[in-house]
Protein backbone atom coordinates (compact mmCIF):
# COMPACT_ATOMS: atom_id res chain seq x y z
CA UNK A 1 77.87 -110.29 113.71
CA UNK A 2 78.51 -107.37 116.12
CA UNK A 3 74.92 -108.57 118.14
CA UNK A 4 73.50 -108.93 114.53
CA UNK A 5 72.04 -111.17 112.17
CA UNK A 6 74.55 -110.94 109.21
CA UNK A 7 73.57 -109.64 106.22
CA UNK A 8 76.27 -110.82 103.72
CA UNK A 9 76.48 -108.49 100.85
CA UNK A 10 80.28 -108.74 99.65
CA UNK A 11 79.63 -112.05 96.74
CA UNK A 12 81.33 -109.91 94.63
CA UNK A 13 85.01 -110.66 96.69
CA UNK A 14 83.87 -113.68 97.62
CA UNK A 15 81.11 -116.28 98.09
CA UNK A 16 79.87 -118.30 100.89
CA UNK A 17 79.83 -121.61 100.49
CA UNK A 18 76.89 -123.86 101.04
CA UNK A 19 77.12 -127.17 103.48
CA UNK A 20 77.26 -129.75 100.71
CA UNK A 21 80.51 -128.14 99.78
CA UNK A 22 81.79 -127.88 103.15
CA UNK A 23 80.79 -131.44 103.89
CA UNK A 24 82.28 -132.86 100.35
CA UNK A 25 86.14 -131.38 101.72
CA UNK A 26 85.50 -132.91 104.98
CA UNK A 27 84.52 -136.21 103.38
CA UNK A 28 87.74 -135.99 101.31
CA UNK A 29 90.15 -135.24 103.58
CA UNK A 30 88.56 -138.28 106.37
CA UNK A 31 88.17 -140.73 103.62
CA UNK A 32 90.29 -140.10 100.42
CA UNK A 33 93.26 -137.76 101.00
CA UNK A 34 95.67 -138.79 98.83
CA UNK A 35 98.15 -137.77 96.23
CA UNK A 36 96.83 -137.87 92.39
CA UNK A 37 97.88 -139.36 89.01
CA UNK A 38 100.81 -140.88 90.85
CA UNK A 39 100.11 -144.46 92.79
CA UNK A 40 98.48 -147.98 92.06
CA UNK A 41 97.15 -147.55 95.75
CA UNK A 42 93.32 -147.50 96.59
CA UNK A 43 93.32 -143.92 98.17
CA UNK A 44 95.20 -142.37 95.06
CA UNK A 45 92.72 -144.04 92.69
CA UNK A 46 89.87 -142.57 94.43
CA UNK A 47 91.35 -139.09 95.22
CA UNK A 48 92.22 -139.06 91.27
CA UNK A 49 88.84 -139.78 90.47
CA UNK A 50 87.27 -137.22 92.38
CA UNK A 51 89.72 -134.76 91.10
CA UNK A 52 88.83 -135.83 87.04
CA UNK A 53 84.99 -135.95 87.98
CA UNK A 54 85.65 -132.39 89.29
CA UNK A 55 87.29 -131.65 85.94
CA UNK A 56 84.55 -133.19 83.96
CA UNK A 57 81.89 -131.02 86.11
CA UNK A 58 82.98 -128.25 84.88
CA UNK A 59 83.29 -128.84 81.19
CA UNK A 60 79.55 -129.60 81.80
CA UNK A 61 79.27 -126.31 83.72
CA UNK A 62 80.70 -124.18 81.08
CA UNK A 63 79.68 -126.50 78.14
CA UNK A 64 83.46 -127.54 77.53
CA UNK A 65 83.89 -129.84 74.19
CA UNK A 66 86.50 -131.91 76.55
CA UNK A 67 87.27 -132.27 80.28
CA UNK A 68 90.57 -132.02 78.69
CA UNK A 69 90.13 -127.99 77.48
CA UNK A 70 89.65 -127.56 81.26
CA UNK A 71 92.93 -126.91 83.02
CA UNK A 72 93.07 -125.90 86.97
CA UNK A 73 94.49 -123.01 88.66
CA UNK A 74 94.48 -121.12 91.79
CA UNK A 75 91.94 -118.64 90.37
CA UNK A 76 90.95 -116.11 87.27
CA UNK A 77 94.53 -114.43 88.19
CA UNK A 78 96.90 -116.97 87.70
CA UNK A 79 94.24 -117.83 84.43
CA UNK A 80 95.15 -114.90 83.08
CA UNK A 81 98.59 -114.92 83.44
CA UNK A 82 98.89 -118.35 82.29
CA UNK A 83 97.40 -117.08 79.04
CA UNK A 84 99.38 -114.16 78.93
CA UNK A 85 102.65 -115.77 79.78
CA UNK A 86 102.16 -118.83 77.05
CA UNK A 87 100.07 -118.07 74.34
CA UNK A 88 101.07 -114.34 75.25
CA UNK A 89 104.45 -114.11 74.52
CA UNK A 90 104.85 -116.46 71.84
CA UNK A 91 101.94 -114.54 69.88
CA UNK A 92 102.11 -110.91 70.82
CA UNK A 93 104.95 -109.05 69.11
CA UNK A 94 106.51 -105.37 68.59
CA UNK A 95 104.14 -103.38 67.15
CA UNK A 96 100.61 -105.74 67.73
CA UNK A 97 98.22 -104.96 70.14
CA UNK A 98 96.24 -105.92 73.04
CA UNK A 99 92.68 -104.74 73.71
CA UNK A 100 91.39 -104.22 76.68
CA UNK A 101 88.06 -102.39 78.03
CA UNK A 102 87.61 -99.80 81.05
CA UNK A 103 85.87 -102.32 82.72
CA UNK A 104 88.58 -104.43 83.58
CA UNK A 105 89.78 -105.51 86.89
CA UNK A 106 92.94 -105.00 87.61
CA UNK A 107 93.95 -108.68 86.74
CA UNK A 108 93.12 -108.05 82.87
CA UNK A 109 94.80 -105.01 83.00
CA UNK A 110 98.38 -106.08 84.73
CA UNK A 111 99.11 -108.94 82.74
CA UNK A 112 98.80 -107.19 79.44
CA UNK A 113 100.36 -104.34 80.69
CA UNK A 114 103.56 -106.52 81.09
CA UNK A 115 103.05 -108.24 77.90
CA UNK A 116 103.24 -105.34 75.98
CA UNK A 117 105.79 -103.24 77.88
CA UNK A 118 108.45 -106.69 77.28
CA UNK A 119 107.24 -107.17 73.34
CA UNK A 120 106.74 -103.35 72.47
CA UNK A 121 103.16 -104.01 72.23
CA UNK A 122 100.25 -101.10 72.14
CA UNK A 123 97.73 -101.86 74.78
CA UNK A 124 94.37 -100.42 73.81
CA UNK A 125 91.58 -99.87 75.63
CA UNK A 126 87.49 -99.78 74.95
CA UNK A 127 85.29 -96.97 76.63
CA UNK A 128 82.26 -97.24 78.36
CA UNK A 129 79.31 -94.87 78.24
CA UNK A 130 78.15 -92.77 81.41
CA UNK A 131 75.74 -95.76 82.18
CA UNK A 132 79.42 -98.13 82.16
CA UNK A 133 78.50 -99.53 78.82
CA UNK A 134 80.97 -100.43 76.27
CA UNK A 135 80.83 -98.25 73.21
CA UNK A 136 80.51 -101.10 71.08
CA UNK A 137 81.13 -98.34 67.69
CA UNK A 138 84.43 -97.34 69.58
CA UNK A 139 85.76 -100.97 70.46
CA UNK A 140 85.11 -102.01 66.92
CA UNK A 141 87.30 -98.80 65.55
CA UNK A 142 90.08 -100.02 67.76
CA UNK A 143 90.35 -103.42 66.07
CA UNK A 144 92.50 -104.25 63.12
CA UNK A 145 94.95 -106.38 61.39
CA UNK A 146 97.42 -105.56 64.47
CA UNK A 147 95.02 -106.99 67.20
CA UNK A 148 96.74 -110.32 68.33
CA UNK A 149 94.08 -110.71 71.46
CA UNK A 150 91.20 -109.15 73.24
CA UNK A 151 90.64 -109.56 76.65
CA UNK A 152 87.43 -108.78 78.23
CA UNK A 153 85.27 -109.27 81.42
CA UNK A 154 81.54 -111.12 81.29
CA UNK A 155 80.81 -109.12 84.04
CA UNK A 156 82.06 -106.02 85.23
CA UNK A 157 82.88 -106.60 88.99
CA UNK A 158 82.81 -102.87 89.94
CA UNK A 159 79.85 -101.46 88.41
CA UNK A 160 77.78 -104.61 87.03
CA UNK A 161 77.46 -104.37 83.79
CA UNK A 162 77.39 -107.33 81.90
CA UNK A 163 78.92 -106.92 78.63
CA UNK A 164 77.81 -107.96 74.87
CA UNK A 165 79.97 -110.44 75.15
CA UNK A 166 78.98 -112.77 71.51
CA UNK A 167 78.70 -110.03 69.58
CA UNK A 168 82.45 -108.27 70.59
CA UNK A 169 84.11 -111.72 70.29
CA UNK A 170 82.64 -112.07 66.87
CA UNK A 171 84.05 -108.49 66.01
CA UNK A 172 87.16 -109.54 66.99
CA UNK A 173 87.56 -112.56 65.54
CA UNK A 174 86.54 -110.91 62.16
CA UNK A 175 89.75 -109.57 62.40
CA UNK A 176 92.10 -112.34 63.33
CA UNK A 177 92.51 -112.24 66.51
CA UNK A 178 91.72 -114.28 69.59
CA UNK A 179 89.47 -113.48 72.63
CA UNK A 180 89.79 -114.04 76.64
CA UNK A 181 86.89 -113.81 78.32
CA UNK A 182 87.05 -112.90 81.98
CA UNK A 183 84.04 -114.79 83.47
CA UNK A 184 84.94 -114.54 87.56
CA UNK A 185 82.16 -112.17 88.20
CA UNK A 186 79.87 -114.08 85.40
CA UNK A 187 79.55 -117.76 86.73
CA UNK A 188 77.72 -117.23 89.74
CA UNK A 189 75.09 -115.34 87.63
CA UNK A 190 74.70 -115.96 84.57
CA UNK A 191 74.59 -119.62 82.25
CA UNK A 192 77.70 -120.25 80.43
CA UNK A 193 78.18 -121.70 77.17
CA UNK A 194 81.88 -121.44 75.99
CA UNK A 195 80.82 -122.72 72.58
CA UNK A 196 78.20 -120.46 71.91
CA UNK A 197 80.21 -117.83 72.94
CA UNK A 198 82.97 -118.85 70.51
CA UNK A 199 85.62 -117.31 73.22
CA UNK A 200 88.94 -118.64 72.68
CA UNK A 201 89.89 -119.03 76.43
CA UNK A 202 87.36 -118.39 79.18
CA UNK A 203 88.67 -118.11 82.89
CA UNK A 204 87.09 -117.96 86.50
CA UNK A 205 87.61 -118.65 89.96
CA UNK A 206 85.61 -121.02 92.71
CA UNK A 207 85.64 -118.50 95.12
CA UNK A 208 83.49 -116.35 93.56
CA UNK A 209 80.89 -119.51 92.52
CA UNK A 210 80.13 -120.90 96.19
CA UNK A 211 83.83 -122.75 95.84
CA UNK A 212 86.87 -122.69 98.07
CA UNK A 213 89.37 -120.25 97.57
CA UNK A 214 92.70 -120.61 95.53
CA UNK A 215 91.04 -122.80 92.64
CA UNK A 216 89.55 -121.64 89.57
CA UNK A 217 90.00 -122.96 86.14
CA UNK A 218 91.07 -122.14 82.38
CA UNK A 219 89.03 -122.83 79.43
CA UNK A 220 91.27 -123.08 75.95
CA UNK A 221 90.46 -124.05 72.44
CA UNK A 222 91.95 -127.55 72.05
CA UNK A 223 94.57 -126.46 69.21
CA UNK A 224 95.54 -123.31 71.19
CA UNK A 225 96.06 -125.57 74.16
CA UNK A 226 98.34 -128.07 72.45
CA UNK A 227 100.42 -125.39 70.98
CA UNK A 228 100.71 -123.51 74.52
CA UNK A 229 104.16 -124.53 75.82
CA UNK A 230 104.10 -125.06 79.40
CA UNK A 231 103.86 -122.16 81.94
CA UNK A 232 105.71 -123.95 84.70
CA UNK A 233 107.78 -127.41 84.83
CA UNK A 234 107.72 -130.05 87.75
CA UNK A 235 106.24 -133.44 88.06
CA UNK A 236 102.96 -134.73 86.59
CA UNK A 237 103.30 -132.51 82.98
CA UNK A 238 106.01 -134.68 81.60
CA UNK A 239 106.12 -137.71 79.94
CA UNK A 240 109.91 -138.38 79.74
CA UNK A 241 112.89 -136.54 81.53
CA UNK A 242 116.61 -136.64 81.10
CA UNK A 243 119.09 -134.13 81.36
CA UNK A 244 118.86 -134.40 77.35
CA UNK A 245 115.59 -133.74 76.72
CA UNK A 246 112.08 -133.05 78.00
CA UNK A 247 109.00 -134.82 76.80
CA UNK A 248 106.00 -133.01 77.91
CA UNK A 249 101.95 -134.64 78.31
CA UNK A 250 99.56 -132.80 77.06
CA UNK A 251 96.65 -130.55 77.76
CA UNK A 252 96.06 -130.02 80.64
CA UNK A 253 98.48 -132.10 82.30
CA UNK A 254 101.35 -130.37 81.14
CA UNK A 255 99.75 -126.91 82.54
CA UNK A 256 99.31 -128.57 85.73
CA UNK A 257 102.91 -129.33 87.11
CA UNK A 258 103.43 -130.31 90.64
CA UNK A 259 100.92 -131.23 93.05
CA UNK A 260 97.43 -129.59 92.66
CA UNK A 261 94.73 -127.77 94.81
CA UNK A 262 93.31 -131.69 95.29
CA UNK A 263 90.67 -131.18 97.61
CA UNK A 264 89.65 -128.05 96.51
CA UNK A 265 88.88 -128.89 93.11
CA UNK A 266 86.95 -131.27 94.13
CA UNK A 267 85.07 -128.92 96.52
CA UNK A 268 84.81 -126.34 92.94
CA UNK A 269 83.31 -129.72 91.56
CA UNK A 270 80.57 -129.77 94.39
CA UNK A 271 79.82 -126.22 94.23
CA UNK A 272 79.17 -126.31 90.52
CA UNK A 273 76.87 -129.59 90.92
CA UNK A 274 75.02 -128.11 93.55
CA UNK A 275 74.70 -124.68 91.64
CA UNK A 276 73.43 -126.63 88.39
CA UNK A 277 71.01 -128.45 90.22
CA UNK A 278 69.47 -125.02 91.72
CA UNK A 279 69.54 -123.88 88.15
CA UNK A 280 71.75 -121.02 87.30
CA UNK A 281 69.08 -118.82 85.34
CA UNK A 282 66.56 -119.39 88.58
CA UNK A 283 69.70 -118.07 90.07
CA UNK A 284 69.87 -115.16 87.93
CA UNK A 285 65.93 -114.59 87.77
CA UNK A 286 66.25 -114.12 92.07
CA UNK A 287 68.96 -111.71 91.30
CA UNK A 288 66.96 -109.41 89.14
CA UNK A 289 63.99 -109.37 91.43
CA UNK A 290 66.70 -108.65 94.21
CA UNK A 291 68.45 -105.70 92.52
CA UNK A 292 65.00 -104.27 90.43
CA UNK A 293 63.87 -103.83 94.54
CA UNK A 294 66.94 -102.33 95.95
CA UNK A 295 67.42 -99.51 93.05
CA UNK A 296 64.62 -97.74 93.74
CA UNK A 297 64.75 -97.96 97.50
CA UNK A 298 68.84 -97.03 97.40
CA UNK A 299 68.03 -93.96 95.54
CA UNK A 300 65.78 -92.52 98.05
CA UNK A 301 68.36 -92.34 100.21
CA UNK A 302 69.68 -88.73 100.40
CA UNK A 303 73.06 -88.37 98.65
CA UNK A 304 73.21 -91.90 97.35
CA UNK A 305 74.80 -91.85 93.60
CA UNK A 306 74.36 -95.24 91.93
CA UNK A 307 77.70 -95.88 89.74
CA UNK A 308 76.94 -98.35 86.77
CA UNK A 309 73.26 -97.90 85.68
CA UNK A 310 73.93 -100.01 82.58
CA UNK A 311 69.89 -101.77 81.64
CA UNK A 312 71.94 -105.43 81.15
CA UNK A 313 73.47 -106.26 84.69
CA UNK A 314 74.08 -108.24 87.32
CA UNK A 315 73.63 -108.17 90.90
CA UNK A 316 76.36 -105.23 92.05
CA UNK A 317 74.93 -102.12 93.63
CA UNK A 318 78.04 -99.26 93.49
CA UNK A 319 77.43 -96.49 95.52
CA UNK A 320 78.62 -93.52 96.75
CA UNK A 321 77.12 -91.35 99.79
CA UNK A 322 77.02 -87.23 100.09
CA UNK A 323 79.33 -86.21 102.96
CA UNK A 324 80.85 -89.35 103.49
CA UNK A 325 84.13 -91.26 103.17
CA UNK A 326 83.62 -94.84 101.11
CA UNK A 327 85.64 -97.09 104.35
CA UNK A 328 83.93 -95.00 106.84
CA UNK A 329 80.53 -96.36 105.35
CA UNK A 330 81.73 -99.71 105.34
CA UNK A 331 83.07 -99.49 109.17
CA UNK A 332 79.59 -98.33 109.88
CA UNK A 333 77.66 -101.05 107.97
CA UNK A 334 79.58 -103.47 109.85
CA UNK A 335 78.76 -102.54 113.15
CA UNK A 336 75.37 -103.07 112.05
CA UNK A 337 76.28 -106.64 110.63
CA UNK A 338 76.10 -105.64 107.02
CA UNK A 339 78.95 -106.57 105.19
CA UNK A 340 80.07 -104.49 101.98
CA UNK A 341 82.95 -104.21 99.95
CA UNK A 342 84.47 -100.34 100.14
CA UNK A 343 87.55 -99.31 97.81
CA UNK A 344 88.25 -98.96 94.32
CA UNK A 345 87.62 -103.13 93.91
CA UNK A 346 90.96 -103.68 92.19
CA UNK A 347 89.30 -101.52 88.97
CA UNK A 348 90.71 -98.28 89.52
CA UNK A 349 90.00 -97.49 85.76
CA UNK A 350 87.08 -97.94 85.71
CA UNK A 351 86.15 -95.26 88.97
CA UNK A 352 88.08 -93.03 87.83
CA UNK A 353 86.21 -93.06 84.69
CA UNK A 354 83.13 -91.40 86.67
CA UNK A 355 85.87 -89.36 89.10
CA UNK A 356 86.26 -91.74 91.72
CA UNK A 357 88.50 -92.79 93.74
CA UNK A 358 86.18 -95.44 95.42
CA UNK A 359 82.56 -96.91 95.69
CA UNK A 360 80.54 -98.85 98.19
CA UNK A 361 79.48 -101.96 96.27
CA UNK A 362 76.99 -104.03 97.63
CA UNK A 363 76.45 -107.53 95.60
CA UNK A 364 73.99 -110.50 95.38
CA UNK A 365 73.62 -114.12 95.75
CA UNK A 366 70.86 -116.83 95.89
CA UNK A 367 70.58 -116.24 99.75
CA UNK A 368 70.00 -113.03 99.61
CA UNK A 369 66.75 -111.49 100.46
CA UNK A 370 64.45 -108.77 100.52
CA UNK A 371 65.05 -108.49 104.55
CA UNK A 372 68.61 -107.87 103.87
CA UNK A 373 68.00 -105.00 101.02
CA UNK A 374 65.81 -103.21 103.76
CA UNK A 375 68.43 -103.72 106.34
CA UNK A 376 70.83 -101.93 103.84
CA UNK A 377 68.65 -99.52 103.00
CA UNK A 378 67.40 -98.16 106.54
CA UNK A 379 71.06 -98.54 107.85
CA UNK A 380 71.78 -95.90 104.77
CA UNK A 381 68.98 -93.76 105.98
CA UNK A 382 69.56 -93.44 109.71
CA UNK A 383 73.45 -92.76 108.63
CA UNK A 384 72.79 -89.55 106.49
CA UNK A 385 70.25 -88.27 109.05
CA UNK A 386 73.24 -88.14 111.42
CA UNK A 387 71.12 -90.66 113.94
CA UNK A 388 73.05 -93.01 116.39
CA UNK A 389 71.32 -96.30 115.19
CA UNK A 390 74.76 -97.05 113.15
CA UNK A 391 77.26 -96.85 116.48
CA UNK A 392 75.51 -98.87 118.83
């Protein structure tokens, strides 16, 4: 990359993927491509079984009761607003409320936003601590009889932090209400158990978990499911049509309408095997050792701030540097085949909450390495002693 060996530090946007799951979509597309759920031919039997085995992968992944709590989407986004718009709007009324945390990207903000500006909702929102912890004290005081849903992030994709996540969906369901957990910056790190968690609805996306893009999937409580009413109608969610009447399947068929991301979900399906068999808390084990080096070594950098210095977190550096601009930093990086994520990392909240406008984040995966922390971290060096290494 620009006469480099690159030095991919931007898992936090997205992921890259490994050959198994590369070679899986080929394999698909040369030797099964078909339409699902549809034909008595032999191509559509075996596309439709990859695509339920996919399903079924990630029930295991997440520790699903039933492949048939897991529902598909294009990603955590459209999760979320598949929540929001179905269980949402039938639930959420004038004068409930939504809660929220400062950690949220901006796709657990919008959403609710919405909600509540249509019903005459209050949207309410837990701090964080100058470390980006949530005040667990404050986000209990916020909860009451009026709290239809919480909506939190695993993992906060900006600064890190990974959240308390049992012990603030137990809080809230003391008090009636139901919880969506945001998990999109979680699953590549950390080992999931939607059941231990108790969560009512858990969401991420592939691309974020060695996956392809534009496929992610929705976790839901069986009974919340079957009371959902559909989000969107089309073929494959019904059972019965006329211009009468509308019999709908149910979960997750009936949240599925139209033709699906196929091959993709059955590339999410590969990812997730491959990442099991690797072992997600070896993952998260190589993680720790990465980040516990690159602290130290980032703050001996002159000027560097580290944003998010929470004890419980996950691989996400945020950074800012003395004298210079956030994109400029990344521009630089990148001639130096480092790639970075620079902006406010659709969390605007959240920076602002330590006077920012934007960070350089730098974030971890399994194929990350020491080399690449020390290619950061002397790239950081020669750029606030003003030396010409950086523009070559």
């Amino acid at each position: 990359m620009n006469g480099h060996r690159l030095v991919w530090l931007d898992n936090a946007a997205t992921t890259q993927k490994p050959q198994v799951v590369i070679d899986r979509l080929k394999h698909f597309y040369e030797h099964d491509n078909s339409n699902i759920h549809r034909a008595a031919h032999t191509l559509a039997a075996r596309s439709t079984d990859a695509y339920e085995q996919a399903r079924e992968t990630v029930r295991r992944f997440i520790n699903a009761p039933s492949k048939n709590d897991v529902v598909f989407v294009r990603g955590t986004t459209e999760g979320i607003n598949l929540i929001a718009q179905t269980w949402g709007r039938r639930h959420v009324n004038e004068g409930d409320e939504v809660v929220v945390s400062h950690l949220e990207h901006h796709a657990n903000i919008v959403p609710w936003h919405r909600l509540c500006a249509e019903k005459k909702a209050t949207l309410r929102v837990a701090p964080v601590d100058d470390r980006g912890q949530i005040i667990l004290e404050e986000y209990e005081k916020l909860l009451g009889p009026r709290t239809k849903l919480v909506s939190f992030s695993q993992v906060s994709n900006a600064l890190g932090t990974i959240t308390p996540a049992r012990e603030m969906i137990e809080l809230a369901h003391r008090h009636g209400a139901k919880v969506l957990l945001d998990g999109a910056q979680a699953v590549s790190h950390l080992s999931v158990d939607v059941q231990q968690l108790d969560c009512d609805f858990y969401v991420f996306s592939g691309h974020k978990v060695f996956a392809p893009t534009g496929i992610g999937a929705v976790f839901g409580k069986a009974p919340l499911l079957e009371a959902m009413p559909p989000w969107q109608g089309g073929g494959n969610m019904i059972q019965d049509v006329t211009f009468e009447k509308v019999v709908y399947q149910g979960a997750p068929a009936k949240f599925e309408a139209g033709t699906g991301n196929i091959a993709d979900a059955i590339g999410l399906g590969a990812a997730l095997d491959w990442l099991m068999r690797i072992g997600v808390e070896n993952v998260g084990r190589w993680e720790h050792e990465l980040l516990e080096y690159a602290t130290p070594r980032l703050l001996a950098v002159p000027g560097l701030r580290l944003i998010g210095t929470a004890p419980d977190k996950a691989g996400v550096l945020s950074f800012t540097l003395a004298g210079q601009k956030t994109e400029e930093v990344g521009g630089l990086l990148d001639k130096e085949g480092i790639a970075v994520r620079s902006g406010h990392h659709c969390a605007q909240p959240i920076l602002r909450r330590f006077g920012l406008e934007a960070t350089v984040r730098a974030s971890l995966a399994p194929y990350n390495t020491f080399e690449d922390l020390d290619a950061l971290c002397a790239a950081l060096h020669r750029l606030q002693a003003g030396k010409p290494g950086l523009a070559r």
